[in-house]
C-alpha atoms as a PDB file:
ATOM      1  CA  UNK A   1      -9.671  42.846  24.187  1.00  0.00           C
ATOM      2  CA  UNK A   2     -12.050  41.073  26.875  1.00  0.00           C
ATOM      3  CA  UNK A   3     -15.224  40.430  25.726  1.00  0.00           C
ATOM      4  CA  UNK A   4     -17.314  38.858  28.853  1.00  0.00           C
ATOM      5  CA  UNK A   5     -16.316  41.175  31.748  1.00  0.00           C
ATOM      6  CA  UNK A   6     -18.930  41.573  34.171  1.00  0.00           C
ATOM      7  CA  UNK A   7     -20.255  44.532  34.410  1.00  0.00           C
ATOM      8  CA  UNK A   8     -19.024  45.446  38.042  1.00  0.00           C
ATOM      9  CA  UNK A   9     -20.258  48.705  39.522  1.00  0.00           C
ATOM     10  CA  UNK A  10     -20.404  50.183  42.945  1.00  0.00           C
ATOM     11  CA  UNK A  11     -23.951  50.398  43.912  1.00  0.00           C
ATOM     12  CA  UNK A  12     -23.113  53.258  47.071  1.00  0.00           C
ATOM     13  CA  UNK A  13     -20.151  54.721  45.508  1.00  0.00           C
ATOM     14  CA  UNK A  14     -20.761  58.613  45.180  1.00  0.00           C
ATOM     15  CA  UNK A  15     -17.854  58.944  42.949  1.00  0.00           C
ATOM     16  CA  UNK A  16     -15.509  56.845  41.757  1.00  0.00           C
ATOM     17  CA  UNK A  17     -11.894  57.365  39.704  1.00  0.00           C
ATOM     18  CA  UNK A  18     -10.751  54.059  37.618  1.00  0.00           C
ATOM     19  CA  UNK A  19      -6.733  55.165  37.271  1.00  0.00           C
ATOM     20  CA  UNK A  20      -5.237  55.647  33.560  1.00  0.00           C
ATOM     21  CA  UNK A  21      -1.976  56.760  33.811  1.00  0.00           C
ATOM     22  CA  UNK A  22      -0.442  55.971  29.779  1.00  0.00           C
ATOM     23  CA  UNK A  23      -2.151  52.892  29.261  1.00  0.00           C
ATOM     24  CA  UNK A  24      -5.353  51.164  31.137  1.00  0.00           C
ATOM     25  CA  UNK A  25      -4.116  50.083  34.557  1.00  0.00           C
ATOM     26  CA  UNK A  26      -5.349  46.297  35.201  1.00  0.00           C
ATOM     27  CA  UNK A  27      -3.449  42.941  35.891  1.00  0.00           C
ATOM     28  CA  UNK A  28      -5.263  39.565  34.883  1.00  0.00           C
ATOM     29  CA  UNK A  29      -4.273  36.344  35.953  1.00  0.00           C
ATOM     30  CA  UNK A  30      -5.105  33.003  34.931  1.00  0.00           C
ATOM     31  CA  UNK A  31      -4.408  29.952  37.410  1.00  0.00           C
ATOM     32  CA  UNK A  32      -3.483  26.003  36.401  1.00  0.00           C
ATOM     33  CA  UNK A  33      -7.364  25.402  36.635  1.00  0.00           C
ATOM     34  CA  UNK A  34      -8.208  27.919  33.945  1.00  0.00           C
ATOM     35  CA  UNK A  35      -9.819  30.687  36.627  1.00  0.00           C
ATOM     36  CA  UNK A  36      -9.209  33.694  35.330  1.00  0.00           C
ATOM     37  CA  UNK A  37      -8.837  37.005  38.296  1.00  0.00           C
ATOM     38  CA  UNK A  38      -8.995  40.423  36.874  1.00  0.00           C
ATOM     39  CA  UNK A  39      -7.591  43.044  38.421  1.00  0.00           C
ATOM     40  CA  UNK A  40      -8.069  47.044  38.564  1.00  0.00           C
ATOM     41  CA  UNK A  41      -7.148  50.320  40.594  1.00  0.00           C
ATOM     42  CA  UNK A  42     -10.053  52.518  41.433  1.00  0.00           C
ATOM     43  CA  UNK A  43     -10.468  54.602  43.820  1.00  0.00           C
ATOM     44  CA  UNK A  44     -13.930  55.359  45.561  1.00  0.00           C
ATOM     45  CA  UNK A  45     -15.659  57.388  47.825  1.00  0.00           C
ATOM     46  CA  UNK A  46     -18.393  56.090  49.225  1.00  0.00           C
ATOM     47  CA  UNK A  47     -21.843  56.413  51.431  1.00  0.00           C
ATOM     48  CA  UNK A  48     -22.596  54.573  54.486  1.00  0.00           C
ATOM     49  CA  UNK A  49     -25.097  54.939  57.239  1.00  0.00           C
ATOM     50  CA  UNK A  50     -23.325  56.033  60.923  1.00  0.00           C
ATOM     51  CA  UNK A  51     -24.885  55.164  63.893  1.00  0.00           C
ATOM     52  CA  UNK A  52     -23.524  58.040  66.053  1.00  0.00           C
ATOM     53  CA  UNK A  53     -25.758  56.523  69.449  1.00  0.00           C
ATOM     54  CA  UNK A  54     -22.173  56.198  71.127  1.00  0.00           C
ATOM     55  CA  UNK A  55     -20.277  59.401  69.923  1.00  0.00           C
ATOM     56  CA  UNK A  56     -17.831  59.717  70.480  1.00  0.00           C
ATOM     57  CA  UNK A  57     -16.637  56.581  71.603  1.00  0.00           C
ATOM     58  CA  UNK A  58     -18.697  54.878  68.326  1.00  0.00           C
ATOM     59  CA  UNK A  59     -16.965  52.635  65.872  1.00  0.00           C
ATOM     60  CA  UNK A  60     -17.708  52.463  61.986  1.00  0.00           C
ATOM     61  CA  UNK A  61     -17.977  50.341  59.220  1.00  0.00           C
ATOM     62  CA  UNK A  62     -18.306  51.371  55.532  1.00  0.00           C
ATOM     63  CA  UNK A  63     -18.911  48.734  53.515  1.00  0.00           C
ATOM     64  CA  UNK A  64     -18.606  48.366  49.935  1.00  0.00           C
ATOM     65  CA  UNK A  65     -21.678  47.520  47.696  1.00  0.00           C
ATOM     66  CA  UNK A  66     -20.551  45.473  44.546  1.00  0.00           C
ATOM     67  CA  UNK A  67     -23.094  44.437  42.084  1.00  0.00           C
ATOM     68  CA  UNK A  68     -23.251  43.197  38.234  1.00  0.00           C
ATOM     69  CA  UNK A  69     -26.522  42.502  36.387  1.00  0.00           C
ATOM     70  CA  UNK A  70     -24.991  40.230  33.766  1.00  0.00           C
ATOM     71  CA  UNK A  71     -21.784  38.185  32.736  1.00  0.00           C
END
């Protein structure tokens, strides 16, 4: 059906689940200037360095990694 997607992936996922239930579960929108959004549920678990110095009054933040090598 699409035949440029990028190919996205999640360079410090660990694993990841793209959801199926009956049919592929993605939205795509197109806007009046011809951008095109694509949309998909996935769910991801992920790894991220902690700085535990202030445990255990520390706060954290996980980023996501998204890369694609071509278009």
């Amino acid at each position: 059906m699409f035949q440029r997607l990028p190919d996205l992936y999640f360079a410090n996922a660990r694993t990841s689940k793209f959801h199926d239930v009956t049919i592929p579960n993605f939205s795509l929108f197109i806007d009046r200037d011809g951008n095109i959004a694509y949309s998909t549920r996935v769910t991801l678990n992920v790894a991220c360095n902690l700085e535990l110095a202030n445990y255990p009054m520390d706060s954290q933040t996980c980023g996501i990694r998204m890369v694609s090598c071509k278009l």
